[in-house]
PDB file of N, CA and C in Angstrom:
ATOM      1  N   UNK A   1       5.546 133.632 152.635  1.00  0.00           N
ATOM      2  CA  UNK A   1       5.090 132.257 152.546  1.00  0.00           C
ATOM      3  C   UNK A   1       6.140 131.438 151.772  1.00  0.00           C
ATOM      4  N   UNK A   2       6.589 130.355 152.402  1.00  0.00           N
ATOM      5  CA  UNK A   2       7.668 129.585 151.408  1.00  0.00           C
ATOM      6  C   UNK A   2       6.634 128.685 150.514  1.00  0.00           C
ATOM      7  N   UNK A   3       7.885 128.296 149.519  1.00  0.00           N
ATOM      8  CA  UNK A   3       6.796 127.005 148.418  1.00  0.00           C
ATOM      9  C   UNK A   3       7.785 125.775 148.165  1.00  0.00           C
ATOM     10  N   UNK A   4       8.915 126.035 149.217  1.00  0.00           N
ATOM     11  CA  UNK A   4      10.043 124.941 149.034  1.00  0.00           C
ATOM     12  C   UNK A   4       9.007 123.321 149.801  1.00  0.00           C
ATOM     13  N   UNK A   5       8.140 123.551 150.170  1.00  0.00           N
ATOM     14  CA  UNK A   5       7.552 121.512 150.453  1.00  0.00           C
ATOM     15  C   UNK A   5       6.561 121.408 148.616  1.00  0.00           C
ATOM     16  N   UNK A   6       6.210 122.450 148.666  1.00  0.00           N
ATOM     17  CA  UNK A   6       5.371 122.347 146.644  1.00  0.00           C
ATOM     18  C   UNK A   6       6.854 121.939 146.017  1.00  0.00           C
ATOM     19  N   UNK A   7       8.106 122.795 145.976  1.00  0.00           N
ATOM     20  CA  UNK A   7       9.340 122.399 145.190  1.00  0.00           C
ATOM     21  C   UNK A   7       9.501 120.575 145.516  1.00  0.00           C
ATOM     22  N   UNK A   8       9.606 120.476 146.872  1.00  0.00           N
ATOM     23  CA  UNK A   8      10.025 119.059 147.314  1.00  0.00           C
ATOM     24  C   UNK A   8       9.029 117.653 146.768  1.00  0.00           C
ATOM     25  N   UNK A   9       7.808 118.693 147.184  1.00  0.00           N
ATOM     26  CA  UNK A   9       6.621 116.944 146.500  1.00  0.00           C
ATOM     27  C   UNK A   9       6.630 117.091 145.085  1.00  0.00           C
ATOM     28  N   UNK A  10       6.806 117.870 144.226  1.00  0.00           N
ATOM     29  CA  UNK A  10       6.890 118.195 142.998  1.00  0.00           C
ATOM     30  C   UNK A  10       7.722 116.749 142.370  1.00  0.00           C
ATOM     31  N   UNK A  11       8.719 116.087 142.884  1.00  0.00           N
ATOM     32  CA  UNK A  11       9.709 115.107 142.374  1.00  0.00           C
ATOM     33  C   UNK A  11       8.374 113.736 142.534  1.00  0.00           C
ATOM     34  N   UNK A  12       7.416 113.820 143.900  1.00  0.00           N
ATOM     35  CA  UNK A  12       6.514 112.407 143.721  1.00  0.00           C
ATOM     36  C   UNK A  12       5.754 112.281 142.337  1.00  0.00           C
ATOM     37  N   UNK A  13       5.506 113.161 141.824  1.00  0.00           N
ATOM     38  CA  UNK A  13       4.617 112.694 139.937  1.00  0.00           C
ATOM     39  C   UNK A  13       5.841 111.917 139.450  1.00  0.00           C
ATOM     40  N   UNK A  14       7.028 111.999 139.073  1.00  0.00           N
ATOM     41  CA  UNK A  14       7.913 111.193 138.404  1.00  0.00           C
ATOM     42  C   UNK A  14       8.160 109.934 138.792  1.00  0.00           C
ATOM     43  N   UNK A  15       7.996 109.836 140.122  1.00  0.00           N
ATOM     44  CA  UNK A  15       8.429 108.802 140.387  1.00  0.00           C
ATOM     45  C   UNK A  15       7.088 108.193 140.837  1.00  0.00           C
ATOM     46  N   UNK A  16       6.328 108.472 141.111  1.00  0.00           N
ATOM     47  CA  UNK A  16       4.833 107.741 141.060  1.00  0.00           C
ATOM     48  C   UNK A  16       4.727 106.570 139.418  1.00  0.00           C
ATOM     49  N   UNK A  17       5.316 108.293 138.448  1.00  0.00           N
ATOM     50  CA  UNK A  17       4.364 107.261 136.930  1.00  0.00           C
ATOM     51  C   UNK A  17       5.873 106.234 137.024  1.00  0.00           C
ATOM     52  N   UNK A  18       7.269 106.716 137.089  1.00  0.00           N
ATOM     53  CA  UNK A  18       7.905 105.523 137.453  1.00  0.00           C
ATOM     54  C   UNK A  18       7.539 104.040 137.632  1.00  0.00           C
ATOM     55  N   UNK A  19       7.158 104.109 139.029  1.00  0.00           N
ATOM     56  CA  UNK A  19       6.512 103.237 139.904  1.00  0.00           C
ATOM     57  C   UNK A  19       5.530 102.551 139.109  1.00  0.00           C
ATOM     58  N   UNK A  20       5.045 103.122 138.466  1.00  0.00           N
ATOM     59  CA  UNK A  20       3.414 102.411 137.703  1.00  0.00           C
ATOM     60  C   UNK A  20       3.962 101.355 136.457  1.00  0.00           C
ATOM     61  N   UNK A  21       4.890 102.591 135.737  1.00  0.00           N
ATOM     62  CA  UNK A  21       5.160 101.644 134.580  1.00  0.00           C
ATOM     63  C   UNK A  21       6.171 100.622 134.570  1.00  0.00           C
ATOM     64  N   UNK A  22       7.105 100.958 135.674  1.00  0.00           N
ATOM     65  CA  UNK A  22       8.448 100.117 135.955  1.00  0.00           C
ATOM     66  C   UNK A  22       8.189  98.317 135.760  1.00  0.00           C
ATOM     67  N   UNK A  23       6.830  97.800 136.298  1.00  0.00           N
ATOM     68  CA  UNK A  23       6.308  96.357 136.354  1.00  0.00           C
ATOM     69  C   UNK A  23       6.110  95.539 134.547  1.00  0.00           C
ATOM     70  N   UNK A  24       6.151  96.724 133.813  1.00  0.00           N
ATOM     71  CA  UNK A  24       5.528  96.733 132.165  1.00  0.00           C
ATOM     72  C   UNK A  24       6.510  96.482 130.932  1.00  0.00           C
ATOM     73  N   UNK A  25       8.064  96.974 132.133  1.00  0.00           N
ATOM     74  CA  UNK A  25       9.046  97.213 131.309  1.00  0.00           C
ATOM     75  C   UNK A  25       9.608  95.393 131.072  1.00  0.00           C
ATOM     76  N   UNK A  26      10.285  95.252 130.128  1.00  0.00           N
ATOM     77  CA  UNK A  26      10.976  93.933 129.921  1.00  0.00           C
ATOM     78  C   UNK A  26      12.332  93.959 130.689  1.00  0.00           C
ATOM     79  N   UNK A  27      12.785  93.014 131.131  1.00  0.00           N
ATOM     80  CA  UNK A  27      14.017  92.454 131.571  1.00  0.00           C
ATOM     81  C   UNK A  27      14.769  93.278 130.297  1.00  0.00           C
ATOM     82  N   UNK A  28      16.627  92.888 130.872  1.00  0.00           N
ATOM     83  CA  UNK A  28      17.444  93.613 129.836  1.00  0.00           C
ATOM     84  C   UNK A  28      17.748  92.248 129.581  1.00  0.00           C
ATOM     85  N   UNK A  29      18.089  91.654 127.917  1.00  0.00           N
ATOM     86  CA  UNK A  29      18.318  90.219 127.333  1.00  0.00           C
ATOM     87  C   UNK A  29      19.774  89.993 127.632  1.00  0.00           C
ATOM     88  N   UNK A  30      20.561  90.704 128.220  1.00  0.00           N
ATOM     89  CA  UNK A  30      21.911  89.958 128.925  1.00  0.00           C
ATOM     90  C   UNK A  30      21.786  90.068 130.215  1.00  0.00           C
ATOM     91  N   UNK A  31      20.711  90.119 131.031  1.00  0.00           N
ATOM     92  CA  UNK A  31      20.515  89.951 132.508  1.00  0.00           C
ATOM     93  C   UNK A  31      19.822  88.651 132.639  1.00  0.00           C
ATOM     94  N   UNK A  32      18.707  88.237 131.356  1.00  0.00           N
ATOM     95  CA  UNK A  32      18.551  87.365 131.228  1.00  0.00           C
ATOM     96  C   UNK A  32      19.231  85.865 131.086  1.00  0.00           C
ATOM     97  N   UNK A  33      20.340  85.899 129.807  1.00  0.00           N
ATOM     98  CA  UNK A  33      21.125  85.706 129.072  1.00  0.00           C
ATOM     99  C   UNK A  33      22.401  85.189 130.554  1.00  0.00           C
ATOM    100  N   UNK A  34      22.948  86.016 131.283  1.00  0.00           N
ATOM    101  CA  UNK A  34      23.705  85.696 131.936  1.00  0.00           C
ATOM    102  C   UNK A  34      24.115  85.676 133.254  1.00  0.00           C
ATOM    103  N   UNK A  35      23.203  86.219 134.039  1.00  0.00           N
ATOM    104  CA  UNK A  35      22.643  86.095 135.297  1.00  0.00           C
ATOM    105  C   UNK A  35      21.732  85.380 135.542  1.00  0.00           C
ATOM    106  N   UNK A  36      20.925  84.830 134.950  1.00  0.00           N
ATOM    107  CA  UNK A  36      19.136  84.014 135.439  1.00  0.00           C
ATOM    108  C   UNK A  36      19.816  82.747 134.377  1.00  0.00           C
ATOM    109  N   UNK A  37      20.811  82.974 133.182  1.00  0.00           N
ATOM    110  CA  UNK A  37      20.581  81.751 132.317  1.00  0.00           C
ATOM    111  C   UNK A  37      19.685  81.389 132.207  1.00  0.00           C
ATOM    112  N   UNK A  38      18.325  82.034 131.256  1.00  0.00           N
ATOM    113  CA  UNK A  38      17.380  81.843 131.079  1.00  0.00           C
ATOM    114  C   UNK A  38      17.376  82.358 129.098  1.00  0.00           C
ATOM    115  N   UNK A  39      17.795  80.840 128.430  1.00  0.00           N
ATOM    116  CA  UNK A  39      17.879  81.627 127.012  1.00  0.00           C
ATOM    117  C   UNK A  39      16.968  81.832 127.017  1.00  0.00           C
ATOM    118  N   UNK A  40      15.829  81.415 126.747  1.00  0.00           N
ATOM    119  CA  UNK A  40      14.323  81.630 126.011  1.00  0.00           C
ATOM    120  C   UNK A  40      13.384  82.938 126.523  1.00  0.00           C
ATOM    121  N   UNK A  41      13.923  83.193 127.693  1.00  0.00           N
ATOM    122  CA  UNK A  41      13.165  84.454 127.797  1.00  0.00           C
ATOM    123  C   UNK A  41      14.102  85.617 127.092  1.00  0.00           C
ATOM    124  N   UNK A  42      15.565  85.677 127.246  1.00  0.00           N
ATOM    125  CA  UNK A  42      16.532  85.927 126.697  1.00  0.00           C
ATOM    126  C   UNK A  42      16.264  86.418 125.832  1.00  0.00           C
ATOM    127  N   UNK A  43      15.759  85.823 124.397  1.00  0.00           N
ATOM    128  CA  UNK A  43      15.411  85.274 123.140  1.00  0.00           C
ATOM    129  C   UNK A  43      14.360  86.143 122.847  1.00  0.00           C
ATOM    130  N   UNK A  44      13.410  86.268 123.802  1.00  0.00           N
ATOM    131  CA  UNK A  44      12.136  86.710 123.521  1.00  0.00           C
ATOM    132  C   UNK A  44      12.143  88.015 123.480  1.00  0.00           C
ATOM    133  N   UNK A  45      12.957  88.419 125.116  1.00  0.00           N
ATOM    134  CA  UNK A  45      13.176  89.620 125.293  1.00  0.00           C
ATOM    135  C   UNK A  45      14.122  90.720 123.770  1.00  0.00           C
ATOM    136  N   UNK A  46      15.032  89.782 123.485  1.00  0.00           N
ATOM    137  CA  UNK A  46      16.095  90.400 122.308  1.00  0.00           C
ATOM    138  C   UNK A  46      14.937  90.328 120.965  1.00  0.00           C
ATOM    139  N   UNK A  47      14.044  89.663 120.492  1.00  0.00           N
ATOM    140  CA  UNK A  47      12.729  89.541 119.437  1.00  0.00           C
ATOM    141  C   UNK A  47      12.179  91.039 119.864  1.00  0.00           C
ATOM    142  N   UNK A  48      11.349  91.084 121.124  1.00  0.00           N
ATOM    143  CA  UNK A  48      10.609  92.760 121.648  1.00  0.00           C
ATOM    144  C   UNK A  48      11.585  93.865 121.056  1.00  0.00           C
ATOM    145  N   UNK A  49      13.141  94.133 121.749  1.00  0.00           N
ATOM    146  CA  UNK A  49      13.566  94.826 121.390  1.00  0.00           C
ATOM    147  C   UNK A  49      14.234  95.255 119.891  1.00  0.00           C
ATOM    148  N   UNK A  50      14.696  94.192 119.654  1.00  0.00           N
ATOM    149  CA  UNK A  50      14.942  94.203 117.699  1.00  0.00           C
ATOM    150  C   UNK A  50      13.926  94.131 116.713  1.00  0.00           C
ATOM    151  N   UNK A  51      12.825  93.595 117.024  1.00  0.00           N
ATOM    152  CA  UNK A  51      11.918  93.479 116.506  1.00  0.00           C
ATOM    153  C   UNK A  51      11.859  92.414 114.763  1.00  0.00           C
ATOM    154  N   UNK A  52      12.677  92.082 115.262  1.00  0.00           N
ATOM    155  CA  UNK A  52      12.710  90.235 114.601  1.00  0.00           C
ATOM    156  C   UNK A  52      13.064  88.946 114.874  1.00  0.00           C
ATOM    157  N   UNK A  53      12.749  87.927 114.195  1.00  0.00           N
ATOM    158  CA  UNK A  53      12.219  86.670 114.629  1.00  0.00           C
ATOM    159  C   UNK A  53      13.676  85.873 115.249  1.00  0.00           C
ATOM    160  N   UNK A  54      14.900  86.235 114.279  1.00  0.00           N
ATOM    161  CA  UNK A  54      15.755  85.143 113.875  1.00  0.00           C
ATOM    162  C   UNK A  54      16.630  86.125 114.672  1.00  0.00           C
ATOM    163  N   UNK A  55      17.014  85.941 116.103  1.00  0.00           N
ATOM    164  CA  UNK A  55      17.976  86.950 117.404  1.00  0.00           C
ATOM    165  C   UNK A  55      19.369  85.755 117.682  1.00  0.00           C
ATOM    166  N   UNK A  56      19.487  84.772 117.195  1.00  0.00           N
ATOM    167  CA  UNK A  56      20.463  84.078 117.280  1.00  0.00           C
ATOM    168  C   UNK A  56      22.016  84.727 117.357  1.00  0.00           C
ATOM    169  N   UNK A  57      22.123  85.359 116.361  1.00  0.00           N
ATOM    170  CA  UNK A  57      23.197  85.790 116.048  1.00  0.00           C
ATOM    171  C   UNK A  57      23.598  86.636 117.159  1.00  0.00           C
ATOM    172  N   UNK A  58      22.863  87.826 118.078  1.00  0.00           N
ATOM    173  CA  UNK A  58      22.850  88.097 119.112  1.00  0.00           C
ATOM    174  C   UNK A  58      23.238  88.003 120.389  1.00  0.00           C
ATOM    175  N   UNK A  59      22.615  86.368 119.915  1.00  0.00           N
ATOM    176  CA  UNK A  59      22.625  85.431 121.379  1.00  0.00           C
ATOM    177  C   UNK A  59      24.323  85.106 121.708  1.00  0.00           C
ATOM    178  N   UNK A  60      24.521  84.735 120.229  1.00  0.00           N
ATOM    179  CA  UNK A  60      25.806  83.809 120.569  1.00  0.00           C
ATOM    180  C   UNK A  60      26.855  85.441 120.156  1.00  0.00           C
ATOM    181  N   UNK A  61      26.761  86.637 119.915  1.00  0.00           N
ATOM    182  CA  UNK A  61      27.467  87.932 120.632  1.00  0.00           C
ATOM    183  C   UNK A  61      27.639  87.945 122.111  1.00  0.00           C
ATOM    184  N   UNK A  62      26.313  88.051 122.526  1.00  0.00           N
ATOM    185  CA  UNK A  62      26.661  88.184 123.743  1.00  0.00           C
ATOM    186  C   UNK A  62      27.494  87.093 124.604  1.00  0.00           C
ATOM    187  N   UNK A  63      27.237  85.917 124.219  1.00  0.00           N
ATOM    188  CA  UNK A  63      27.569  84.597 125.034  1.00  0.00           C
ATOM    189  C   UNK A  63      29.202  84.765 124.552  1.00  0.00           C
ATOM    190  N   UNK A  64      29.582  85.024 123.455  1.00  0.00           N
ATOM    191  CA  UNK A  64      31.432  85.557 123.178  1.00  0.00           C
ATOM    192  C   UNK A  64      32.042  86.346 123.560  1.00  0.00           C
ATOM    193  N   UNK A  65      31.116  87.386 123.981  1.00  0.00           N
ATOM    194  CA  UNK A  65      31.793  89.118 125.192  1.00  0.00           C
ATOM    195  C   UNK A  65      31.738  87.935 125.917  1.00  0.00           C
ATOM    196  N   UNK A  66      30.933  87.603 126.854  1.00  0.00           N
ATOM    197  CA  UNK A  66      30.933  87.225 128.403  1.00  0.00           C
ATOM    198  C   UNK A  66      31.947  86.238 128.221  1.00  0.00           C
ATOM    199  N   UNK A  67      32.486  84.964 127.379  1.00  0.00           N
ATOM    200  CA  UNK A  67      33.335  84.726 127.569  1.00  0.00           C
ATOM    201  C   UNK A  67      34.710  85.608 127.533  1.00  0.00           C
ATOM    202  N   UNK A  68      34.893  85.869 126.286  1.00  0.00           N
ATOM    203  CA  UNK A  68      36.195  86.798 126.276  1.00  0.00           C
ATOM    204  C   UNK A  68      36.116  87.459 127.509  1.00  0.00           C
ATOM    205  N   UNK A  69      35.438  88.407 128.273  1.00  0.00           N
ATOM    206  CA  UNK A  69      35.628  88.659 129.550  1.00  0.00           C
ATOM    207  C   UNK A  69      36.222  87.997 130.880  1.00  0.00           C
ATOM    208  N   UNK A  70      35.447  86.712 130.772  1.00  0.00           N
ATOM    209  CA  UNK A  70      35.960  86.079 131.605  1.00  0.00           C
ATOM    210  C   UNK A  70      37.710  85.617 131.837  1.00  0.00           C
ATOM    211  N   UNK A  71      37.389  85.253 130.341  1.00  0.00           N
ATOM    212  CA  UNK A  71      39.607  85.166 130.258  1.00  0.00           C
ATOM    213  C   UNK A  71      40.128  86.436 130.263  1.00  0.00           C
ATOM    214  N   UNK A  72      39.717  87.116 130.195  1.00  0.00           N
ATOM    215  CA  UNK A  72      40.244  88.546 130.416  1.00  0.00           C
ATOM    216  C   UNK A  72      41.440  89.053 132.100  1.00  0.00           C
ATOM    217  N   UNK A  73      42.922  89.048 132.246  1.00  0.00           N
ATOM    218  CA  UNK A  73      43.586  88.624 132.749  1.00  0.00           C
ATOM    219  C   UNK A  73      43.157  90.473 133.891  1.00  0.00           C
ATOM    220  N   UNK A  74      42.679  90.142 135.329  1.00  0.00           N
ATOM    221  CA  UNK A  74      42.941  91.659 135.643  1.00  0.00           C
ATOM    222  C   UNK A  74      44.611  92.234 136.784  1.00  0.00           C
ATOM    223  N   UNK A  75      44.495  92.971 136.672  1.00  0.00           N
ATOM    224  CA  UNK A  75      46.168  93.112 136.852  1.00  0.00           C
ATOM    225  C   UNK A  75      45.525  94.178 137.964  1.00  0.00           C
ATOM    226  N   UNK A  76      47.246  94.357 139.457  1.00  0.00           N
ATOM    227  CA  UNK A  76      47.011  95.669 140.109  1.00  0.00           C
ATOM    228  C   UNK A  76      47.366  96.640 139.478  1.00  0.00           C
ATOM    229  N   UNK A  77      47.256  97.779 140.693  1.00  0.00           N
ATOM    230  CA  UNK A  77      47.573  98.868 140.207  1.00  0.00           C
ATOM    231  C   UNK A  77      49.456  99.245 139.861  1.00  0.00           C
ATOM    232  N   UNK A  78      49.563  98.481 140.762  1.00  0.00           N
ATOM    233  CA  UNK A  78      51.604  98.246 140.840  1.00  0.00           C
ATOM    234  C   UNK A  78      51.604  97.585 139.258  1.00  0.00           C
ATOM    235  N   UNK A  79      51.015  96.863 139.016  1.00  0.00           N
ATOM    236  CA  UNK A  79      51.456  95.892 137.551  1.00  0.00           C
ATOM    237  C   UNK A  79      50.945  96.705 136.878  1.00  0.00           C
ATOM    238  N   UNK A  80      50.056  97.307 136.639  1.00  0.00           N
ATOM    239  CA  UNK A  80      49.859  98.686 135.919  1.00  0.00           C
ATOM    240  C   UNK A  80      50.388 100.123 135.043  1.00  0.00           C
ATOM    241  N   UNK A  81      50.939 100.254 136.406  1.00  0.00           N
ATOM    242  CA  UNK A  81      52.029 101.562 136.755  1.00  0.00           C
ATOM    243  C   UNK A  81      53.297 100.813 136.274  1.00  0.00           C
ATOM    244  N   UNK A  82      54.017  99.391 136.204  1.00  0.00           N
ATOM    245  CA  UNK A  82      55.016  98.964 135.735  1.00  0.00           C
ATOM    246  C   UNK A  82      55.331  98.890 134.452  1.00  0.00           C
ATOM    247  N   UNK A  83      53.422  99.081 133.843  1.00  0.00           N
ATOM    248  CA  UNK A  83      53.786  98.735 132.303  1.00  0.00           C
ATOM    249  C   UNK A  83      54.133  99.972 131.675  1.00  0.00           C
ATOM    250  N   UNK A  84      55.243  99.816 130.843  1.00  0.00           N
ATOM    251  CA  UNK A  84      55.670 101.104 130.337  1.00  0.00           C
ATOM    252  C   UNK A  84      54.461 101.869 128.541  1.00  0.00           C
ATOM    253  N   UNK A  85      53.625 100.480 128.607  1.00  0.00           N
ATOM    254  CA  UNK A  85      52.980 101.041 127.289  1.00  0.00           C
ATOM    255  C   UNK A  85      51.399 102.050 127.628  1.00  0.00           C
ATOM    256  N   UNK A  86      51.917 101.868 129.344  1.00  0.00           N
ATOM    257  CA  UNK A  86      50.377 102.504 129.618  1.00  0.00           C
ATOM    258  C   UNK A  86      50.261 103.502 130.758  1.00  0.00           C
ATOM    259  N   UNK A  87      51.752 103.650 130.991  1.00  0.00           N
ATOM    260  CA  UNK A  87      52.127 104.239 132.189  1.00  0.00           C
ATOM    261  C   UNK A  87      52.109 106.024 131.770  1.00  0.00           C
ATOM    262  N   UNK A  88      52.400 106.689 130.882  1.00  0.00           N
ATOM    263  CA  UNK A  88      52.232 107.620 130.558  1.00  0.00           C
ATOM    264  C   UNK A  88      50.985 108.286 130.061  1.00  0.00           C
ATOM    265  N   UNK A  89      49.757 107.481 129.761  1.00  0.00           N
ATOM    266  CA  UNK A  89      48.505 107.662 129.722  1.00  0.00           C
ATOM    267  C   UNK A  89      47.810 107.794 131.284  1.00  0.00           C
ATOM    268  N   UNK A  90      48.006 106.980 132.049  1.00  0.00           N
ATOM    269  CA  UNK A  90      48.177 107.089 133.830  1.00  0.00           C
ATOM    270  C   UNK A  90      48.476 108.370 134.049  1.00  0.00           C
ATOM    271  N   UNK A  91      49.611 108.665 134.113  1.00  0.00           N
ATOM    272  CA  UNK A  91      50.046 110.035 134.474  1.00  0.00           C
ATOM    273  C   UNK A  91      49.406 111.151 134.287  1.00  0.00           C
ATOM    274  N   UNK A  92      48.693 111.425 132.935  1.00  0.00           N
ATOM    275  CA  UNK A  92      47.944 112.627 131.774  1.00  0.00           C
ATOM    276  C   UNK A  92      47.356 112.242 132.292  1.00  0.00           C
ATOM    277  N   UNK A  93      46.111 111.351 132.930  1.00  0.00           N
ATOM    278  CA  UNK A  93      44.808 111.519 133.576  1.00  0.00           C
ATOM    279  C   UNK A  93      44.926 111.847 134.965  1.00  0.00           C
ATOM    280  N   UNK A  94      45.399 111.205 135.637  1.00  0.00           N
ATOM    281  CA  UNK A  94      45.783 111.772 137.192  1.00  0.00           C
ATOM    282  C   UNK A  94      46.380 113.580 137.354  1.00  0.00           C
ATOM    283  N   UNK A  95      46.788 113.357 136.594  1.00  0.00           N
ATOM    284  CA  UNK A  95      47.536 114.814 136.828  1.00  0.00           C
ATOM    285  C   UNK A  95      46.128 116.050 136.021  1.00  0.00           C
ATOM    286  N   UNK A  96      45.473 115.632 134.985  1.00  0.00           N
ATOM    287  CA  UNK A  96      44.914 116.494 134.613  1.00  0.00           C
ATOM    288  C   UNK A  96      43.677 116.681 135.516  1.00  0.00           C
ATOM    289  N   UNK A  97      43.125 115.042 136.227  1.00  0.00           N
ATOM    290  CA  UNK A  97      42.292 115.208 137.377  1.00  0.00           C
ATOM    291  C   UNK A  97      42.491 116.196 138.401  1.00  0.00           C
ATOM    292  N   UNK A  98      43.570 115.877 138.871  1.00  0.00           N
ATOM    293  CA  UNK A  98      44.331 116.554 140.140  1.00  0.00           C
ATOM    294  C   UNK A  98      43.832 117.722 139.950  1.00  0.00           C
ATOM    295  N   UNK A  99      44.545 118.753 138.317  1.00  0.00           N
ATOM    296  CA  UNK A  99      44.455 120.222 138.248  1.00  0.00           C
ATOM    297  C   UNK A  99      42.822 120.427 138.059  1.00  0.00           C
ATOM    298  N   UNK A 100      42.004 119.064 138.123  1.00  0.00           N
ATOM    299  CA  UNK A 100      40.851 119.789 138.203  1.00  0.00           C
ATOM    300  C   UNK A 100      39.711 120.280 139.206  1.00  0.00           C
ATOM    301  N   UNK A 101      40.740 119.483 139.891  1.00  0.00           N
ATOM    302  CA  UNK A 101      40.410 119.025 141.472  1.00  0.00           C
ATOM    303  C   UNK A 101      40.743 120.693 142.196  1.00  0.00           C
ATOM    304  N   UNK A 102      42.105 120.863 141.941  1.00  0.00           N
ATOM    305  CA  UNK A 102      42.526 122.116 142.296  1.00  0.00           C
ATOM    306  C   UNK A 102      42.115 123.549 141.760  1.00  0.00           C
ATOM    307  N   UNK A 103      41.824 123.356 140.684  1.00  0.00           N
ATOM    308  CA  UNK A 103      41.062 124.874 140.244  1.00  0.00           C
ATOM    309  C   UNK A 103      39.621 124.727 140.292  1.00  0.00           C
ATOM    310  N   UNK A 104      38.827 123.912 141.010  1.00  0.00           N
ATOM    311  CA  UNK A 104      37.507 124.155 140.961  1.00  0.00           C
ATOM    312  C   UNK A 104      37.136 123.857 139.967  1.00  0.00           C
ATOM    313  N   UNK A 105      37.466 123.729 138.477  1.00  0.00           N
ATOM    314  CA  UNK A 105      36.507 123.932 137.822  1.00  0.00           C
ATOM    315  C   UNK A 105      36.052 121.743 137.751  1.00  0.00           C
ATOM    316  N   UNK A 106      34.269 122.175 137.430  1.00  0.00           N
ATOM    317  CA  UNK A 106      33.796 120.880 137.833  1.00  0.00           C
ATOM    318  C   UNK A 106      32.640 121.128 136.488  1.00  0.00           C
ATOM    319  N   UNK A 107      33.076 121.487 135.715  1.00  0.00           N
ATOM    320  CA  UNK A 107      32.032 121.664 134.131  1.00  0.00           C
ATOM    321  C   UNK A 107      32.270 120.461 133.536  1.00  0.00           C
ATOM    322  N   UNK A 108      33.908 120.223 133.624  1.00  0.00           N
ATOM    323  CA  UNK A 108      33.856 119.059 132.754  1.00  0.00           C
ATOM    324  C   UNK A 108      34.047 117.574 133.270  1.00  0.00           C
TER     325      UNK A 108
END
């Protein structure tokens, strides 16, 4: 007698209580914050999770990543590989990928 369809429905309980509680959960306060531009829920949401009143300081963190990001200059892979302060860090990862690629091993 097999029990591999008991193994297979075994995964619907997780994702059932998933499903249930997923509606309960709060927004994330920089999805808010910078996708919806919605401070005040923003605000509210960052209060739930910190669990104090005064989230300002927060606010205007996040709103300084997302800028600094934005000026953030992105370069190819040719302008990359040209720079000599980063080009030898390139190399040590590709190459150590490669040998990991080639000996199988997939632990790490």
């Amino acid at each position: 007698e097999s029990r591999w369809p008991f193994l297979f429905g075994a995964i619907i309980v997780p994702s059932l209580i998933q499903a249930v509680i997923l509606p309960f959960l709060p927004e994330s306060p920089r999805y808010l914050l910078l996708e919806k531009h919605n401070t005040s829920k923003a605000e509210k949401a960052f209060q739930r999770f910190l669990g104090k009143d005064d989230v300002s300081h927060e606010i205007e963190e996040v709103l300084a990543e997302s800028r600094a990001q934005r000026n953030t200059k992105l370069v190819s892979i040719l302008q990359l590989l040209r720079t000599r302060a980063v080009r030898w860090q390139i190399v040590t990862v590709v190459v150590t990928m490669g040998c990991y690629q080639l000996c199988g091993l997939n632990a790490v």
